[in-house]
Protein backbone atom coordinates (compact mmCIF):
# COMPACT_ATOMS: atom_id res chain seq x y z
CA UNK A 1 98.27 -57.03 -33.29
CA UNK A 2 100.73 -54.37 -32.35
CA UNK A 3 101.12 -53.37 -28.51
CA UNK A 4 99.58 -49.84 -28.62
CA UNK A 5 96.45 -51.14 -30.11
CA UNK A 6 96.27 -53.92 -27.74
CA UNK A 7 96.69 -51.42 -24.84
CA UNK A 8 93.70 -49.25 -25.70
CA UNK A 9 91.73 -52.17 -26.67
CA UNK A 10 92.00 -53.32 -23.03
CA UNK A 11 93.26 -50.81 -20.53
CA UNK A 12 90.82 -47.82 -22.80
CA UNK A 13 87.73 -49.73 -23.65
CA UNK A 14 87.47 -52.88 -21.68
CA UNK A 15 85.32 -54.04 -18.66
CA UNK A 16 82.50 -52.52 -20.15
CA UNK A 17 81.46 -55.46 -20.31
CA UNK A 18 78.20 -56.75 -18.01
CA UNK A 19 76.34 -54.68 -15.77
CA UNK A 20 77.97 -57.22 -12.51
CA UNK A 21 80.84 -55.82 -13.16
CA UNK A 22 82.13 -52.53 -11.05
CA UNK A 23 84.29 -49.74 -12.38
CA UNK A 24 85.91 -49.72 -8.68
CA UNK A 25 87.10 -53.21 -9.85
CA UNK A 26 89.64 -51.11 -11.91
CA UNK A 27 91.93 -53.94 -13.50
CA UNK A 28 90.31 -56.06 -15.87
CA UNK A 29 92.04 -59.67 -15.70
CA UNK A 30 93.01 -59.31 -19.24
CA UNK A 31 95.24 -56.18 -19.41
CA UNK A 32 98.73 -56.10 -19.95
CA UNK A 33 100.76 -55.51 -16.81
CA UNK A 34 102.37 -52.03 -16.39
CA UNK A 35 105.24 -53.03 -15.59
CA UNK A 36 106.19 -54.07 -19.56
CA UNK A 37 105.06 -50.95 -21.28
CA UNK A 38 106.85 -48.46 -22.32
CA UNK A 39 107.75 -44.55 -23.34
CA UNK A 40 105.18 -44.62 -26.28
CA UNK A 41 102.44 -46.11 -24.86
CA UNK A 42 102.46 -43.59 -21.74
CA UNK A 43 102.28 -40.86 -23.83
CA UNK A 44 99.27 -42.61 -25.87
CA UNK A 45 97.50 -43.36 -22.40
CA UNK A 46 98.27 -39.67 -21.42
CA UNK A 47 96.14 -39.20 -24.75
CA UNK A 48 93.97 -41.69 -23.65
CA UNK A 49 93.05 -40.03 -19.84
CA UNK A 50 92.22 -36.47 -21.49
CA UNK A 51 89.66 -37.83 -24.03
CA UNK A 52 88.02 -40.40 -21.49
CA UNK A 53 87.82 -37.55 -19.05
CA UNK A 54 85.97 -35.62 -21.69
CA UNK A 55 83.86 -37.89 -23.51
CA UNK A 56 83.34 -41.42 -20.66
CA UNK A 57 81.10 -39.29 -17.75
CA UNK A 58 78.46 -38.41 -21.06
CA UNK A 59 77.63 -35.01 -22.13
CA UNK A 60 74.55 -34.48 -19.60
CA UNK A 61 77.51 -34.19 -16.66
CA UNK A 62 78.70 -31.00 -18.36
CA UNK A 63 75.13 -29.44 -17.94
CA UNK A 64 74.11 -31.65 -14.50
CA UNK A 65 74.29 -28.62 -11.95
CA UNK A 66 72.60 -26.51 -14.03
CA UNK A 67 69.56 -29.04 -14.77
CA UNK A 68 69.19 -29.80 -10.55
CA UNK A 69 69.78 -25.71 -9.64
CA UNK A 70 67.11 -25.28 -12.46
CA UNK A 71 68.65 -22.67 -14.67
CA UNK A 72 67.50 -25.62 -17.54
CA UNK A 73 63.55 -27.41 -17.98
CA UNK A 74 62.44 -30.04 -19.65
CA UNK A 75 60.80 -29.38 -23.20
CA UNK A 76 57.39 -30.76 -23.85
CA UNK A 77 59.80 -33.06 -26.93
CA UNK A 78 62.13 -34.60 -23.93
CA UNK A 79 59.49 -35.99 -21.46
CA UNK A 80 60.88 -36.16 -17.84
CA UNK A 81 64.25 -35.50 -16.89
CA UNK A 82 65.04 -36.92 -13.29
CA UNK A 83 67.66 -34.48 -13.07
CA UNK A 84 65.53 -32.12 -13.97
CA UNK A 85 62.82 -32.87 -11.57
CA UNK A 86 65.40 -33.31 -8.75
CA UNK A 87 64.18 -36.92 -8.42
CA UNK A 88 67.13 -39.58 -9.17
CA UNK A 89 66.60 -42.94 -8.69
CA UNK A 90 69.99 -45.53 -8.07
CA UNK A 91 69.33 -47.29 -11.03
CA UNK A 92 69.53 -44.45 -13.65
CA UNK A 93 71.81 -45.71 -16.65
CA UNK A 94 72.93 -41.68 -16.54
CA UNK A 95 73.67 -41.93 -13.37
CA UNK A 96 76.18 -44.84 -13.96
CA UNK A 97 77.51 -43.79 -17.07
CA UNK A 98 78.89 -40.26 -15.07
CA UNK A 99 80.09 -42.67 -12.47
CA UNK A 100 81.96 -45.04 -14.53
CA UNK A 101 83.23 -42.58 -17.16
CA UNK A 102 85.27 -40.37 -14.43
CA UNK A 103 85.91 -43.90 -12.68
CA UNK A 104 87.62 -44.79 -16.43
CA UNK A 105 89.35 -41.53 -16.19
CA UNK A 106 91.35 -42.27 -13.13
CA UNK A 107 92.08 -46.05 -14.39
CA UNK A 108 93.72 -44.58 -16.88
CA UNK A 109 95.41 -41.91 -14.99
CA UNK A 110 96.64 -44.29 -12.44
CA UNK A 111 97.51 -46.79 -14.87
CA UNK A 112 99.70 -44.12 -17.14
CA UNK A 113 101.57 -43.22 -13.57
CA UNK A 114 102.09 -46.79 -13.08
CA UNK A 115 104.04 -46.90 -15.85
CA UNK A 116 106.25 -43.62 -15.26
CA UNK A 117 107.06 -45.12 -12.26
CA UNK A 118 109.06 -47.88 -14.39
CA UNK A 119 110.52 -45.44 -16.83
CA UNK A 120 113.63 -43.33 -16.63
CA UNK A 121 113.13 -40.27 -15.10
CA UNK A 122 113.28 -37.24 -17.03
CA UNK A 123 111.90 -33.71 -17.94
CA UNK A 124 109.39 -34.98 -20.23
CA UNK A 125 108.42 -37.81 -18.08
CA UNK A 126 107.84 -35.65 -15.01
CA UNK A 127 105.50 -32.96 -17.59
CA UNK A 128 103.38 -36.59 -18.22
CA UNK A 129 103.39 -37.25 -14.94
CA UNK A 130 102.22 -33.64 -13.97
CA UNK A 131 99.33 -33.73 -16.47
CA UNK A 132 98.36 -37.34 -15.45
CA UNK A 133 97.46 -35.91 -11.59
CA UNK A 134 95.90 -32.60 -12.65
CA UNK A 135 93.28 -34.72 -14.77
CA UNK A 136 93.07 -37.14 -11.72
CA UNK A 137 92.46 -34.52 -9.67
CA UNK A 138 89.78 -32.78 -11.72
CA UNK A 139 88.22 -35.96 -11.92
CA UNK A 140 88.26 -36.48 -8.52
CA UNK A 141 86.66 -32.68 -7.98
CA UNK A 142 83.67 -33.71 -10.25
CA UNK A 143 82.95 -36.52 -8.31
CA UNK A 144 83.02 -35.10 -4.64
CA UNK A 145 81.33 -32.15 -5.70
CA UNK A 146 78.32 -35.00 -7.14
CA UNK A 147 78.50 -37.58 -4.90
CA UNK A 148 80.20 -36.26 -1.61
CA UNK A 149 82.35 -38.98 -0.41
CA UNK A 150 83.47 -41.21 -3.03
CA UNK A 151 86.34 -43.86 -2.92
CA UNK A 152 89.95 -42.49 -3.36
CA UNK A 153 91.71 -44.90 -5.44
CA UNK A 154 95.64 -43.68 -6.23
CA UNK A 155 96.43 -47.36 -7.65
CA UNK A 156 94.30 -49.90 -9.55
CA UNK A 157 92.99 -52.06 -7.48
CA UNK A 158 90.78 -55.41 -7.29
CA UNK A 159 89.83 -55.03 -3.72
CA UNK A 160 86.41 -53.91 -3.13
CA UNK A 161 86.82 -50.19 -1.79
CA UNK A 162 84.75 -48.11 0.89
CA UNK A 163 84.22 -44.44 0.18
CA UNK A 164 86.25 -41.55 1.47
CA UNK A 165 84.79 -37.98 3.24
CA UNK A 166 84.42 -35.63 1.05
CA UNK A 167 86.77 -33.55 2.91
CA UNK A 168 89.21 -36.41 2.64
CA UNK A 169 88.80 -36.13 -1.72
CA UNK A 170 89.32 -32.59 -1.34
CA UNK A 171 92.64 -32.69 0.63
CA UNK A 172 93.75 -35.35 -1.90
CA UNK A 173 93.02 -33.17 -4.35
CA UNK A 174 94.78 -30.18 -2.81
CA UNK A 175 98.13 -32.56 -2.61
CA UNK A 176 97.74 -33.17 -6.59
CA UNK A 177 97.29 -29.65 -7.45
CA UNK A 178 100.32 -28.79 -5.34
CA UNK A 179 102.61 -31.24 -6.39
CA UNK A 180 102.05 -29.73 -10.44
CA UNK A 181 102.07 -25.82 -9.00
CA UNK A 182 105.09 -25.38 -6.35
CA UNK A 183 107.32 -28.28 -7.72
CA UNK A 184 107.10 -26.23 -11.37
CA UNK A 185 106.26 -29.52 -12.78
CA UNK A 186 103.43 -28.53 -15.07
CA UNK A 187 104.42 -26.22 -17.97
CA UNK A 188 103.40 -22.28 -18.16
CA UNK A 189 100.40 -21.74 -20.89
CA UNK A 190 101.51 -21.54 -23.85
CA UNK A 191 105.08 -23.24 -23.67
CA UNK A 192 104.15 -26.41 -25.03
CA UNK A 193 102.11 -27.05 -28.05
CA UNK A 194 98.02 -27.14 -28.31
CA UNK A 195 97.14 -24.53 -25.67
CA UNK A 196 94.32 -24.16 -23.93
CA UNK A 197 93.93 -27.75 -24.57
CA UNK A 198 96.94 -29.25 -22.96
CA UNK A 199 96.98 -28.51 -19.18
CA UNK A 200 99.42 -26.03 -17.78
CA UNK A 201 100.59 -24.70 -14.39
CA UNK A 202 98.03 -21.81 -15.19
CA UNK A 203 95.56 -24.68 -15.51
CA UNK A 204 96.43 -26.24 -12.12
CA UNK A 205 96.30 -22.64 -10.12
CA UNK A 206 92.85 -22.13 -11.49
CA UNK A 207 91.65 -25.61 -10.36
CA UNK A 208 93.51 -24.85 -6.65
CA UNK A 209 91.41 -21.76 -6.61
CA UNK A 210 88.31 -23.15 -7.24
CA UNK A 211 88.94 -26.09 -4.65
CA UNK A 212 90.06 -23.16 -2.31
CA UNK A 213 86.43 -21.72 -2.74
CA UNK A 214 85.01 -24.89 -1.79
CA UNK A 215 86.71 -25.75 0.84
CA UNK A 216 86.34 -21.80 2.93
CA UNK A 217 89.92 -21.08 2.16
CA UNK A 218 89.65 -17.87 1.03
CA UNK A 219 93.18 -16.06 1.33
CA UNK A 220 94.14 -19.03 -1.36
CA UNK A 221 91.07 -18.54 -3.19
CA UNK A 222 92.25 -15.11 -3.54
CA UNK A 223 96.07 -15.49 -3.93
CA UNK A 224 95.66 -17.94 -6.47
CA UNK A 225 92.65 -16.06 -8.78
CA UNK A 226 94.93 -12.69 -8.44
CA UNK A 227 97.78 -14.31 -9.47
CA UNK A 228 95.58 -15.69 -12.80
CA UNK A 229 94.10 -11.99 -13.27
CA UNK A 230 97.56 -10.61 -13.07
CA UNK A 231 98.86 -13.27 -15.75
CA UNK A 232 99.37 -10.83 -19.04
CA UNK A 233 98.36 -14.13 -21.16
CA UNK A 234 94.56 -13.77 -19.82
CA UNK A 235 92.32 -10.77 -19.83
CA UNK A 236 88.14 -10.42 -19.76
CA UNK A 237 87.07 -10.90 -24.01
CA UNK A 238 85.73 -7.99 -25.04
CA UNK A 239 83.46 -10.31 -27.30
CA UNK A 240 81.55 -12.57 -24.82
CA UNK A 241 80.42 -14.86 -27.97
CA UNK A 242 83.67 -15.34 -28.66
CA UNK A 243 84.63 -17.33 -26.21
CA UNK A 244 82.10 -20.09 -26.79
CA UNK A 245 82.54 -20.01 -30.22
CA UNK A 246 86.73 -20.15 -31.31
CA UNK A 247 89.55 -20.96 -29.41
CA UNK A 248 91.43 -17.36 -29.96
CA UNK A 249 89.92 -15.75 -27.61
CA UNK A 250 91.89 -14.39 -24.36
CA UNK A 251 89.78 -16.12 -21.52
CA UNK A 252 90.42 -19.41 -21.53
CA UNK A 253 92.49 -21.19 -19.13
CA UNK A 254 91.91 -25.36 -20.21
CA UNK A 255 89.32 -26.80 -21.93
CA UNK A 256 89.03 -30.08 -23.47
CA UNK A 257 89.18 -29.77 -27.60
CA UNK A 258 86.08 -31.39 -28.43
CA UNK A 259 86.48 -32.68 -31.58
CA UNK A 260 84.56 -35.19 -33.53
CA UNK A 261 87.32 -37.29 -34.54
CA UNK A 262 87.72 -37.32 -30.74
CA UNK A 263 84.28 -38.88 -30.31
CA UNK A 264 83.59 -35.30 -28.63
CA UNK A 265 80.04 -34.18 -26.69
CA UNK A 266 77.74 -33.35 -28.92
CA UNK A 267 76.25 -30.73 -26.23
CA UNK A 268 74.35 -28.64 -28.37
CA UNK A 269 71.73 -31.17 -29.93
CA UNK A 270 70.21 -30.72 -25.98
CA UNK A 271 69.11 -27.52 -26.41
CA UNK A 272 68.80 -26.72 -30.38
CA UNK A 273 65.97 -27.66 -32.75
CA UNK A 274 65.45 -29.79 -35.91
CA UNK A 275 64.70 -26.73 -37.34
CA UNK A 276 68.01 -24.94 -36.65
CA UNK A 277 71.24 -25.80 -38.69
CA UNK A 278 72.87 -28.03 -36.18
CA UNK A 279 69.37 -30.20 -36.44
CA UNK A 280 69.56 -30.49 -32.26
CA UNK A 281 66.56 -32.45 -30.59
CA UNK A 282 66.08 -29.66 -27.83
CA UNK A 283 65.35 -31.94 -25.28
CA UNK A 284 66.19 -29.00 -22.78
CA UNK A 285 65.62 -25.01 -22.47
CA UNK A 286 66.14 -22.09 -20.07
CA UNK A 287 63.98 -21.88 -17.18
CA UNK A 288 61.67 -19.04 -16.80
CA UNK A 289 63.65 -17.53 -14.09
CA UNK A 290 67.02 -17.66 -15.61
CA UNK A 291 65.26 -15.77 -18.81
CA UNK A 292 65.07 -13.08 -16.21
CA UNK A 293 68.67 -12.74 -15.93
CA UNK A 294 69.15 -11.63 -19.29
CA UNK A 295 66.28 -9.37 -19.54
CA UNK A 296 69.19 -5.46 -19.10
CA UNK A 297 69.52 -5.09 -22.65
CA UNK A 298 73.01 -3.60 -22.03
CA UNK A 299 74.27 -7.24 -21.02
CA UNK A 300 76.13 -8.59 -24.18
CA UNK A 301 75.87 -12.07 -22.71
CA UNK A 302 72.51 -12.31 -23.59
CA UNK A 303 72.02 -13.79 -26.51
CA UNK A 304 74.62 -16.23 -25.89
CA UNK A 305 73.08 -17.75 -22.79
CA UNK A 306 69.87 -17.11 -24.33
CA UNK A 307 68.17 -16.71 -27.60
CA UNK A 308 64.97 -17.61 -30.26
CA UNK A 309 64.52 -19.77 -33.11
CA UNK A 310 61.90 -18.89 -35.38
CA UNK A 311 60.04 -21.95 -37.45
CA UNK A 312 57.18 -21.26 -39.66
CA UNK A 313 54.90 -21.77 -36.89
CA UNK A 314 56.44 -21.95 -33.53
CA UNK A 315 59.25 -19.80 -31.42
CA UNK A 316 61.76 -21.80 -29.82
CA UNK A 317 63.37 -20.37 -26.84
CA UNK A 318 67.21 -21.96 -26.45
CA UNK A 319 70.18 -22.66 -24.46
CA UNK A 320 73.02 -20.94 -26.94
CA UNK A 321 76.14 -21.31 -25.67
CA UNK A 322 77.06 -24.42 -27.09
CA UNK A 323 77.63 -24.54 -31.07
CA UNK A 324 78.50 -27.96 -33.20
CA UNK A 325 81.48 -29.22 -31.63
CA UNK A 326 83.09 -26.49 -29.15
CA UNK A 327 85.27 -26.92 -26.66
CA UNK A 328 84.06 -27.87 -23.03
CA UNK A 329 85.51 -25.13 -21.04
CA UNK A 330 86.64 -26.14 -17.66
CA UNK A 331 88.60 -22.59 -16.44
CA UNK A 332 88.94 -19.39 -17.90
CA UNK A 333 89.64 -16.28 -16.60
CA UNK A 334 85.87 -14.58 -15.74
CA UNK A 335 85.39 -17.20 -12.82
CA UNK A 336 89.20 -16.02 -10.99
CA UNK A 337 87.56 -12.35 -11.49
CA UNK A 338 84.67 -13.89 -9.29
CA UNK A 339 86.62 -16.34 -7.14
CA UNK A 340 88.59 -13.37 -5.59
CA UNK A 341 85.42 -11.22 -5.99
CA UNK A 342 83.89 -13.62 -3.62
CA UNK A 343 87.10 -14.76 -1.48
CA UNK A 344 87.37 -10.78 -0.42
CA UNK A 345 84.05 -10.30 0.79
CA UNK A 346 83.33 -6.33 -0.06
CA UNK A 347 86.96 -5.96 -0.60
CA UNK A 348 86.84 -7.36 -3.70
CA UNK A 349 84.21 -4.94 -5.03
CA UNK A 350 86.70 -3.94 -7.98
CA UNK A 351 86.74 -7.06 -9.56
CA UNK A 352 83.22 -7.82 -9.21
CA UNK A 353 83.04 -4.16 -10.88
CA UNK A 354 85.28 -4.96 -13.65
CA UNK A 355 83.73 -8.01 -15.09
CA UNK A 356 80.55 -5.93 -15.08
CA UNK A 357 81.83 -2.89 -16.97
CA UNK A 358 83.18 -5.97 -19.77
CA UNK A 359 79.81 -7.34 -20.22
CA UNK A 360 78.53 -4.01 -20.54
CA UNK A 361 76.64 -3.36 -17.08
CA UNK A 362 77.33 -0.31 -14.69
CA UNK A 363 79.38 -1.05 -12.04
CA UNK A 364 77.99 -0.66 -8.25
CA UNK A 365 78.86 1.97 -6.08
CA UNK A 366 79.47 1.13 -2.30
CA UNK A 367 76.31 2.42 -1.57
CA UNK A 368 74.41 0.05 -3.83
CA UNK A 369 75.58 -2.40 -1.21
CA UNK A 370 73.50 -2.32 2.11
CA UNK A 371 75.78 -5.63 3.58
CA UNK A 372 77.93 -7.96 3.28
CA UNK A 373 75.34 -10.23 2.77
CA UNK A 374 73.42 -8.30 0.17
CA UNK A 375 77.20 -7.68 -1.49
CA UNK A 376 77.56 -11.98 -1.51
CA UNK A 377 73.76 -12.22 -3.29
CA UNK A 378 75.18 -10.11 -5.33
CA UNK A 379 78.26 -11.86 -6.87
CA UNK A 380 76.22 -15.12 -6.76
CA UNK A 381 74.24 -13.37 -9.10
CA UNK A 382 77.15 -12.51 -11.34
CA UNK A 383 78.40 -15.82 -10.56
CA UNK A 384 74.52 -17.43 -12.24
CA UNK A 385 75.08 -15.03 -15.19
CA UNK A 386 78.44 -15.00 -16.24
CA UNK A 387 78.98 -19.16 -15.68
CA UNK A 388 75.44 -19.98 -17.20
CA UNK A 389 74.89 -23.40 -18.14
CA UNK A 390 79.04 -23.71 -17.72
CA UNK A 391 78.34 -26.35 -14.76
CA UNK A 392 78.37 -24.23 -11.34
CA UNK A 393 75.01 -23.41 -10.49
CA UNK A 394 73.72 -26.75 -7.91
CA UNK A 395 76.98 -27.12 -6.22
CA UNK A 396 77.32 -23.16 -5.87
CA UNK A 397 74.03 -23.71 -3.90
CA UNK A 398 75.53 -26.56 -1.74
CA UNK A 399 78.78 -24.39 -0.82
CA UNK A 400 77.11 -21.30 0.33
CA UNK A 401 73.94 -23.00 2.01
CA UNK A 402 70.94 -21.79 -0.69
CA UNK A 403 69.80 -24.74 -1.81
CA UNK A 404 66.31 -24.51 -0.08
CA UNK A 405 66.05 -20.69 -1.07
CA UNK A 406 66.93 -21.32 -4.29
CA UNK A 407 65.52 -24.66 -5.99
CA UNK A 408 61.77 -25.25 -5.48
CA UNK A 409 62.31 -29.34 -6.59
CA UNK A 410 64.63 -29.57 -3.78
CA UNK A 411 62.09 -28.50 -1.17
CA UNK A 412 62.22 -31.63 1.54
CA UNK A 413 64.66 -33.09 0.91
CA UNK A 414 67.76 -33.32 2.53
CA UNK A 415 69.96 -35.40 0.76
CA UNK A 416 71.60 -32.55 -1.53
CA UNK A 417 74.08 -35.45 -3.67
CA UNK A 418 73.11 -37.80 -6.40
CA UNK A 419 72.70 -41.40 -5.35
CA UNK A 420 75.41 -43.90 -5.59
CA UNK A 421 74.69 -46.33 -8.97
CA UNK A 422 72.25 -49.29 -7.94
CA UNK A 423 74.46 -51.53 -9.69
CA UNK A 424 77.59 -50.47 -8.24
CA UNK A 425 76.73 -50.81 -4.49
CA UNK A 426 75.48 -54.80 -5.44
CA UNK A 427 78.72 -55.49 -6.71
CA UNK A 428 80.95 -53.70 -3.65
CA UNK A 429 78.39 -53.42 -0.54
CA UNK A 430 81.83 -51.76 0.98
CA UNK A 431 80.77 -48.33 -0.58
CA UNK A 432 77.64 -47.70 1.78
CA UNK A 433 80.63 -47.27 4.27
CA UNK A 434 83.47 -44.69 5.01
CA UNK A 435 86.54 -44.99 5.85
């Protein structure tokens, strides 16, 4: 058996084995040691962190905050959804799959920086090494923004781990981010081969701004978005379907490719019928109320957030932004329009003004805008339509407080975050406490 194969066989697809066993217990007793690998298997486990990062968390985490902030229902085909419903028990297997999967993600992140740290340095090595913490850092976003607190783990580890604040994740983040965007270590977009799929420094500025959002940092928020919007290599499509649809289009920042080969998300079999030609299951379609978003007829997003199928006896009402196998967008260049929309408070009117006027909507005049309050309702609302079913819409809530305005299943309860996995907590009782 040659080395490479042996490597993803056990550092890539083991410890999946029983359900005692804890992705926090990151090191199955099996793999080969770090320490002996070398320059081509980093840049195969390199390989190895973008596609578990895409495919290992399951395709229902790309559409999770927009089934809990209810932009997405259940069809009368799917049943219940507890996501859905807002009502998620410990021990759902999707649940622990989203766990686990970004949990695999960093294993194999920290285990391809393990093994930089053995090699020579070198330009190259330092461009791995720069990709390796971006992904471990967007990994480590997705789970905060889920979970709150989770565990920070920056080496593999056997030890059984308590969780970290979430404000603690975030700040670990921040250092990630900043070690690929003011040491230069990640590469412009563009200069190295399979762009938007390979991440770049643009990739790592757009992630920064995002966490800057989060965390009330606005002047970032906005220095980093402005920068983006000022980047000649990125401008608003003039073709809103085109961005969901093929990967020359001027928007996007970094997605993942997608492909089948890849073992990609088949996203769009959610929210398509049998009776359409990508033979979906439509297990999930637009709520009444976000219908209502697309209802201006001069808004050329419409029918690619939301359109009809027609059968020969029933009218299906779907979710149409994902086609076969497209890329999962993670950044692209609408959101830094909003970011330093929302970073300037009524300063920022021009941008919010300028993505309008490219989707075809009038722009607001100042005195469309009684407050600053009424201006912020009013980029969250451009936020909802622009970014639908893109994965924003729940932890938007959470960040600016609207969660009991906006999302009726949520009413009484106060416990905004998805459970920690049953099975996970029995095998490390350490993560019911914080450090």
């Amino acid at each position: 058996m040659k080395l490479n194969h042996l490597i993803y066989t056990l550092m890539l697809g083991t410890a999946l084995g029983t359900s005692s066993c804890s992705w926090l217990d990151l090191e199955p007793a099996t793999a080969v040691s770090p320490s002996i690998l070398g320059q081509g298997e980093v840049e195969q486990l390199l390989t190895g962190t973008y596609r578990s990062l895409q495919n290992d968390p399951g395709r229902d985490t790309w559409v999770l905050f927009d089934m809990r902030g209810e932009n997405l229902i259940n069809t009368y085909l799917s049943g219940s959804n507890d996501f859905v419903n807002n009502e998620i028990p410990s021990n759902n297997g999707t649940l622990l799959t989203m766990w686990r999967g970004y949990y695999k993600a960093i294993y194999n992140a920290n285990t391809t920086l393990s093994i930089l740290s053995n090699l020579e340095p070198s330009e190259k090595n330092t461009h791995i090494e720069a990709q390796a913490r971006f992904l471990r850092a967007y990994a480590y976003y997705c789970l905060a923004t889920r979970w709150d607190g989770v565990p920070i783990i920056k080496d593999n580890t056997l030890e059984n781990v308590k969780r970290d604040k979430q404000s603690a994740v975030f700040n670990f983040i921040k250092e990630e981010l900043s070690f690929c965007i003011d040491e230069g270590h990640l590469k412009p977009f563009g200069e190295t081969s399979g762009a938007p799929f390979t991440v770049s420094l643009e990739a790592a500025q757009a992630l920064m701004a995002r966490l800057a959002l989060t965390t009330g940092d606005m002047e970032t928020a906005k220095n980093m978005a402005e920068t983006l919007i000022a980047n000649p290599k990125f401008k608003l499509s003039e073709n809103y379907d085109n961005i969901f649809t093929t990967t020359n289009n001027s928007e996007i920042i970094f997605s993942f490719r997608n492909n089948t080969s890849e073992g990609g998300q088949n996203l769009y079999a959610l929210f398509t019928t049998y009776n359409s030609p990508m033979k979906g299951s439509w297990f999930l379609c637009p709520s009444p109320e976000s219908e209502k978003l697309f209802e201006d007829p001069a808004d050329t997003r419409n029918n690619t957030c939301i359109t009809t199928l027609e059968s020969v006896s029933e009218t299906y009402i779907i979710m149409n932004k994902f086609r076969d196998f497209t890329p999962l967008i993670v950044s692209r260049i609408a959101e830094m329009y909003l970011i330093s929309a929302e970073a300037q408070g009524r300063n920022g009117l021009n941008r919010l003004n300028e993505l309008r006027r490219s989707r075809g909507l009038n722009p607001y005049n100042n005195s469309d805008i009684a407050s600053e309050e009424d201006y912020q309702k009013k980029v969250a609302l451009e936020r909802r339509k622009e970014l639908y079913c893109e994965g924003f819409l729940f932890f938007d809530l959470i960040r600016t407080n609207k969660i009991s305005e906006e999302v009726v299943s949520m009413n009484g309860k106060t416990n905004l975050y998805l459970p920690l996995p049953e099975s996970e907590v029995q095998y490390n009782p350490n993560l019911n406490e914080y450090n």
